[in-house]
C-alpha atoms as a PDB file:
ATOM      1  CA  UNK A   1      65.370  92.987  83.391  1.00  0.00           C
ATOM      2  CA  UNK A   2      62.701  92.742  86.017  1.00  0.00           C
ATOM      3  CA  UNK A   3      60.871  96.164  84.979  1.00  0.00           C
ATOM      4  CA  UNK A   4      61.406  94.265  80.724  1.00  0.00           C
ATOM      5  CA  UNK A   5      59.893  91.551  81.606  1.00  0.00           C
ATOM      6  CA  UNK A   6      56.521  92.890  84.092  1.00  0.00           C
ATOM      7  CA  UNK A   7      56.247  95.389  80.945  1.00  0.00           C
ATOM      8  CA  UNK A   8      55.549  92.800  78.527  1.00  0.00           C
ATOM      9  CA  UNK A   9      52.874  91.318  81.387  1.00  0.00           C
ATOM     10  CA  UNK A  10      51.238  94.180  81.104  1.00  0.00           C
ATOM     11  CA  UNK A  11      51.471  94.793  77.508  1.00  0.00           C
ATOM     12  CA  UNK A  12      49.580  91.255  76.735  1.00  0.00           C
ATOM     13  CA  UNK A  13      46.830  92.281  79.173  1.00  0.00           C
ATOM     14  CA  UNK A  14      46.438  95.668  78.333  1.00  0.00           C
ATOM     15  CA  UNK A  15      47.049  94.972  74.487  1.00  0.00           C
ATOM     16  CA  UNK A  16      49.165  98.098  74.698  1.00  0.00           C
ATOM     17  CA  UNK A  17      52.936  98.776  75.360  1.00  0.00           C
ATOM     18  CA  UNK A  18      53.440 101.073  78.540  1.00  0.00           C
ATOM     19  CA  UNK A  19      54.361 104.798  77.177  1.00  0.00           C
ATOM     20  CA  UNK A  20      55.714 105.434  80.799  1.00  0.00           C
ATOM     21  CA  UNK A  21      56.975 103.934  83.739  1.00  0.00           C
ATOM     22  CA  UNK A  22      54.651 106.118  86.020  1.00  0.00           C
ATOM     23  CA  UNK A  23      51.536 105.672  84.176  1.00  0.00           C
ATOM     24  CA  UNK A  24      48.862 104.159  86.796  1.00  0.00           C
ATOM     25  CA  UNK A  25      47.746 100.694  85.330  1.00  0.00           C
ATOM     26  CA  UNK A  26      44.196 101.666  86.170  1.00  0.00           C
ATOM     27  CA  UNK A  27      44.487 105.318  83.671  1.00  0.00           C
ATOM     28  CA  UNK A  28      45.633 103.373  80.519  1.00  0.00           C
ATOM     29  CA  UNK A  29      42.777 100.779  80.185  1.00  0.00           C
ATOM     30  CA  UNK A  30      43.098  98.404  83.614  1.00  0.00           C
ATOM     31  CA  UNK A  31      40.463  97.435  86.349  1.00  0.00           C
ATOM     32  CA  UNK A  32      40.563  95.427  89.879  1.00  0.00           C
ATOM     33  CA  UNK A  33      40.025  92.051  87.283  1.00  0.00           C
ATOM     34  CA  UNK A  34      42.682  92.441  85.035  1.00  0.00           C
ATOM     35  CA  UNK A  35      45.141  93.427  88.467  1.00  0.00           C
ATOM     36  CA  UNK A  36      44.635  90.378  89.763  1.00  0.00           C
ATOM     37  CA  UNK A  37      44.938  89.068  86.298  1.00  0.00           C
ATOM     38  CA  UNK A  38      48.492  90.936  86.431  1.00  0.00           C
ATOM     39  CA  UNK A  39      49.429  89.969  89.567  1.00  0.00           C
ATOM     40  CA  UNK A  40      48.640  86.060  88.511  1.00  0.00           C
ATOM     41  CA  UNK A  41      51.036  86.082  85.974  1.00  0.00           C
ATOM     42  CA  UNK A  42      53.670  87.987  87.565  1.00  0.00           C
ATOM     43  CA  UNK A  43      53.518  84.856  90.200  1.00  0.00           C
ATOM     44  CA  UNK A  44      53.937  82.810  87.313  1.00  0.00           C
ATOM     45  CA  UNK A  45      56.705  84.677  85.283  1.00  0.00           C
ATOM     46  CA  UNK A  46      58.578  85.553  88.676  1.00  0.00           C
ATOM     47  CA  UNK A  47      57.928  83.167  91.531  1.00  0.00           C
ATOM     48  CA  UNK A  48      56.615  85.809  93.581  1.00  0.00           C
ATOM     49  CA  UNK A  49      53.323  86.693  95.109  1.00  0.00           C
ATOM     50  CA  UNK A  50      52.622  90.243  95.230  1.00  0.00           C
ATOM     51  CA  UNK A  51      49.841  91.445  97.196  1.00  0.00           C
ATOM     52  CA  UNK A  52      47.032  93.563  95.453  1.00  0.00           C
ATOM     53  CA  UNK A  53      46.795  95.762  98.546  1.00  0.00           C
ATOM     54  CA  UNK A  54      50.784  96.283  97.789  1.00  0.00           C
ATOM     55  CA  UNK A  55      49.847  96.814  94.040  1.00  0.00           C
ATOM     56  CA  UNK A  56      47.228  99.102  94.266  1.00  0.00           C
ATOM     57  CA  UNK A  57      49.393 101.654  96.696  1.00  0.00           C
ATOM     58  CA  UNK A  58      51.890 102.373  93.992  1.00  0.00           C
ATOM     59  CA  UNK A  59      49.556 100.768  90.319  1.00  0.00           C
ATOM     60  CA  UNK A  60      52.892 101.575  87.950  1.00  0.00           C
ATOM     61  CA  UNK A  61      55.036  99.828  86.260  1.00  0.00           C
ATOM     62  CA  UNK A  62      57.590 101.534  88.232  1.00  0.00           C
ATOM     63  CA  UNK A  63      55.995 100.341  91.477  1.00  0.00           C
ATOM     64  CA  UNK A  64      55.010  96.714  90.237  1.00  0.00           C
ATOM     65  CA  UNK A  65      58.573  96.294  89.229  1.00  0.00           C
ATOM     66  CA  UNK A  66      59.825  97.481  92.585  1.00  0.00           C
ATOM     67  CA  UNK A  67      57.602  95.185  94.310  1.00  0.00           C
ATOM     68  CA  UNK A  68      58.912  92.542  92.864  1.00  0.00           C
ATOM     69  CA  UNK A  69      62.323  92.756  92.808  1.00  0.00           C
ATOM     70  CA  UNK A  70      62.383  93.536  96.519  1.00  0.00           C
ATOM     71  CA  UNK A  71      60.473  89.907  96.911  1.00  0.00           C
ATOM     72  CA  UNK A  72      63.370  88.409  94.829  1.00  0.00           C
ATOM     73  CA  UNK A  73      65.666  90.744  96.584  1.00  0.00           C
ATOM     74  CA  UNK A  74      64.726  88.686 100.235  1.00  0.00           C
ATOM     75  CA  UNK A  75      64.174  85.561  98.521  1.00  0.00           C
ATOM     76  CA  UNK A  76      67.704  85.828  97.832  1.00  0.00           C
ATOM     77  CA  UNK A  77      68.685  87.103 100.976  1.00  0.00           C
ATOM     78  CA  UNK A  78      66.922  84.221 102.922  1.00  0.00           C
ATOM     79  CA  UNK A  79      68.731  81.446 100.683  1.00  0.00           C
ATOM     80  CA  UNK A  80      71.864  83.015 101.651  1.00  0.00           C
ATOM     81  CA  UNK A  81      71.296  83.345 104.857  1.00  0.00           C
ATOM     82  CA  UNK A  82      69.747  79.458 105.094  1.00  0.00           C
ATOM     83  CA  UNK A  83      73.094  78.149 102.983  1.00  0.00           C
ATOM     84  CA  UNK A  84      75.896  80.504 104.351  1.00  0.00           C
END
């Protein structure tokens, strides 16, 4: 669902559907603006701030979606942790 959702992110910004989960944002059409642009949104959608510097060591959708399910992943570990 996460990986769904962070595609159609970068489907409205790039105007283009991904073709592959390991294309680099920055081959099919992005730059540093529309990353932060990206990473904006996904804040938005998600809740979560990713980092650029995090963003630009891994620029897929593969990565990005990683990134931020391992933020949700200890979000969810801290509430636990806070309520159990």
């Amino acid at each position: 669902p996460v990986q769904l959702r962070a595609a159609t992110l970068w489907a409205e910004l790039l105007d283009a559907e991904p073709s592959d989960v390991d294309d680099s944002f920055f081959a099919v059409g992005g730059h540093s603006m529309l990353a932060l642009r990206l990473l904006s949104r996904v804040r938005d959608r998600f809740g979560v701030a990713v980092p650029l510097q995090s963003f630009l060591a891994d620029p897929t959708l593969r990565g990005l979606s990683a990134l931020v399910e391992s933020h949700l992943d200890s979000r969810k570990a801290a509430n636990n942790t806070m309520t159990g």
